[in-house]
Protein backbone atom coordinates (compact mmCIF):
# COMPACT_ATOMS: atom_id res chain seq x y z
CA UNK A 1 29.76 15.29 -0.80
CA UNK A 2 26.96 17.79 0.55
CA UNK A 3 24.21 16.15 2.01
CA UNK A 4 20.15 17.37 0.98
CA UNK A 5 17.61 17.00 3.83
CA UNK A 6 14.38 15.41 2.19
CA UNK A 7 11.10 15.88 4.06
CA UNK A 8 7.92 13.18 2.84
CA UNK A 9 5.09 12.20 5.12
CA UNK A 10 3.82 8.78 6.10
CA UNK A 11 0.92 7.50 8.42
CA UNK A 12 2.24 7.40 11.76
CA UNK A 13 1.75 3.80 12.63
CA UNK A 14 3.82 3.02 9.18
CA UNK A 15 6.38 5.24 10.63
CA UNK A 16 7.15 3.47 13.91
CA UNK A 17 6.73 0.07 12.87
CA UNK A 18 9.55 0.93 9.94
CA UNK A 19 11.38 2.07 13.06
CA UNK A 20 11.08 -0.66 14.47
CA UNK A 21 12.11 -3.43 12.01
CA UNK A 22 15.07 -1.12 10.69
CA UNK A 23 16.04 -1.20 14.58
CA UNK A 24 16.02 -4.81 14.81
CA UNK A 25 17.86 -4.80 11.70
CA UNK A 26 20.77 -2.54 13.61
CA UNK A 27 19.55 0.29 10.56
CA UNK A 28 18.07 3.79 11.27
CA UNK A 29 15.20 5.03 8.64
CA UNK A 30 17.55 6.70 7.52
CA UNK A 31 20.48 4.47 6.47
CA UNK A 32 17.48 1.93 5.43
CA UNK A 33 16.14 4.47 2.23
CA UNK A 34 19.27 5.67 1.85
CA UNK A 35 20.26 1.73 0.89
CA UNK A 36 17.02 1.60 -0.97
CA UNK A 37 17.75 4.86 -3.14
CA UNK A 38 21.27 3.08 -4.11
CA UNK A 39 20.05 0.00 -5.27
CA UNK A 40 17.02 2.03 -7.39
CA UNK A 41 20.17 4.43 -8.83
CA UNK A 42 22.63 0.81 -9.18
CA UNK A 43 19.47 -1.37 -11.15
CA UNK A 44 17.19 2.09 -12.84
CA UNK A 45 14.55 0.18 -11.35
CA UNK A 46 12.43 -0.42 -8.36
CA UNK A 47 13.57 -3.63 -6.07
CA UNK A 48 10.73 -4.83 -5.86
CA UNK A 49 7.74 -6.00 -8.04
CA UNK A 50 4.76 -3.17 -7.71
CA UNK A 51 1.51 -4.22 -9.36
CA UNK A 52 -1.76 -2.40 -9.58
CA UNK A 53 -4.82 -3.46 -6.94
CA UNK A 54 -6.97 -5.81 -8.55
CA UNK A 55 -9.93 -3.71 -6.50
CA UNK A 56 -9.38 -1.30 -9.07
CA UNK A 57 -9.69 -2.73 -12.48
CA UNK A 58 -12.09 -1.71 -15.31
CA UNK A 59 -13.99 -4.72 -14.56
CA UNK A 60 -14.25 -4.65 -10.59
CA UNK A 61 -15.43 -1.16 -11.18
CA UNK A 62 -17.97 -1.62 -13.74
CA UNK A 63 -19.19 -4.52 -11.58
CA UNK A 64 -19.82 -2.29 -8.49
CA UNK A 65 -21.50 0.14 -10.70
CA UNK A 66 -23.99 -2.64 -11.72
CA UNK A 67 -24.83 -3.57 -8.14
CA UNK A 68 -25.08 0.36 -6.79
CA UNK A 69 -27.79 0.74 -9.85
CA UNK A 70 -29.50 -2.60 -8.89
CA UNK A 71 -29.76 -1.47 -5.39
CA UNK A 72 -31.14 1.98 -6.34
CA UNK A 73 -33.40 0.59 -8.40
CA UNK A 74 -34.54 -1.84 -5.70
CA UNK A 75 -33.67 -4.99 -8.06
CA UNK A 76 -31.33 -6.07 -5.06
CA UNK A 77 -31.05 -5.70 -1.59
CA UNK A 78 -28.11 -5.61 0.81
CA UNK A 79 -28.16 -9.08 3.86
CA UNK A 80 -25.89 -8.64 6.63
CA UNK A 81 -23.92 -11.75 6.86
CA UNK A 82 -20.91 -12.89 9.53
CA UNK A 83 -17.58 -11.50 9.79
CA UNK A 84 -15.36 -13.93 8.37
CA UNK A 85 -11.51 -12.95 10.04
CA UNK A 86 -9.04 -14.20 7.43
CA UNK A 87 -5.54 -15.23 8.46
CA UNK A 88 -2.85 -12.60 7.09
C-alpha cells in the first residue's frame, strides 16, 4: 500500500507534550493518529464526545454584549477583585 505524507500544524507545547505521553505509551505521533484515523474509518465517527464551549452560546454572548453597553454607558463599572487559582 503507498503511503501519503500529511503535513497539519499544532502549537508547539501541544506538540511535545503529545510526544511525550505517546512515548510513555511506547507509540510515536505517528502510530498514535494513525490508530486514531482507524478507529474514525472502523466506527464513521469521532471516538470521542466533542461538544461546543458553553463561552460561546447565544446567551453568554448576548450577556457580554449587555455588560460592554452598560460599561460604555457608564451604568457599570469594572472592581478588580482576587485571583481565585482553581484546581484542574
Amino acid at each position: 500500500m503507498t503511503q501519503k505524507m500529511i503535513n497539519f500544524r499544532m502549537d508547539e507545547d501541544m506538540k511535545i507534550q503529545m510526544e511525550e505521553v505517546c512515548k510513555e505509551m511506547g507509540l510515536s505521533m505517528s502510530s498514535a493518529f494513525i490508530m486514531f484515523a482507524k478507529k474514525v474509518i472502523r466506527e464513521r465517527r469521532i471516538p470521542f464526545e466533542i461538544s461546543a464551549d458553553p463561552f460561546y452560546s447565544s446567551e453568554n454572548i448576548m450577556e457580554l454584549q449587555r455588560r460592554i453597553s452598560n460599561l460604555e454607558a457608564g451604568i457599570t463599572s469594572l472592581k478588580e477583585h482576587e485571583l481565585i487559582e482553581a484546581d484542574e
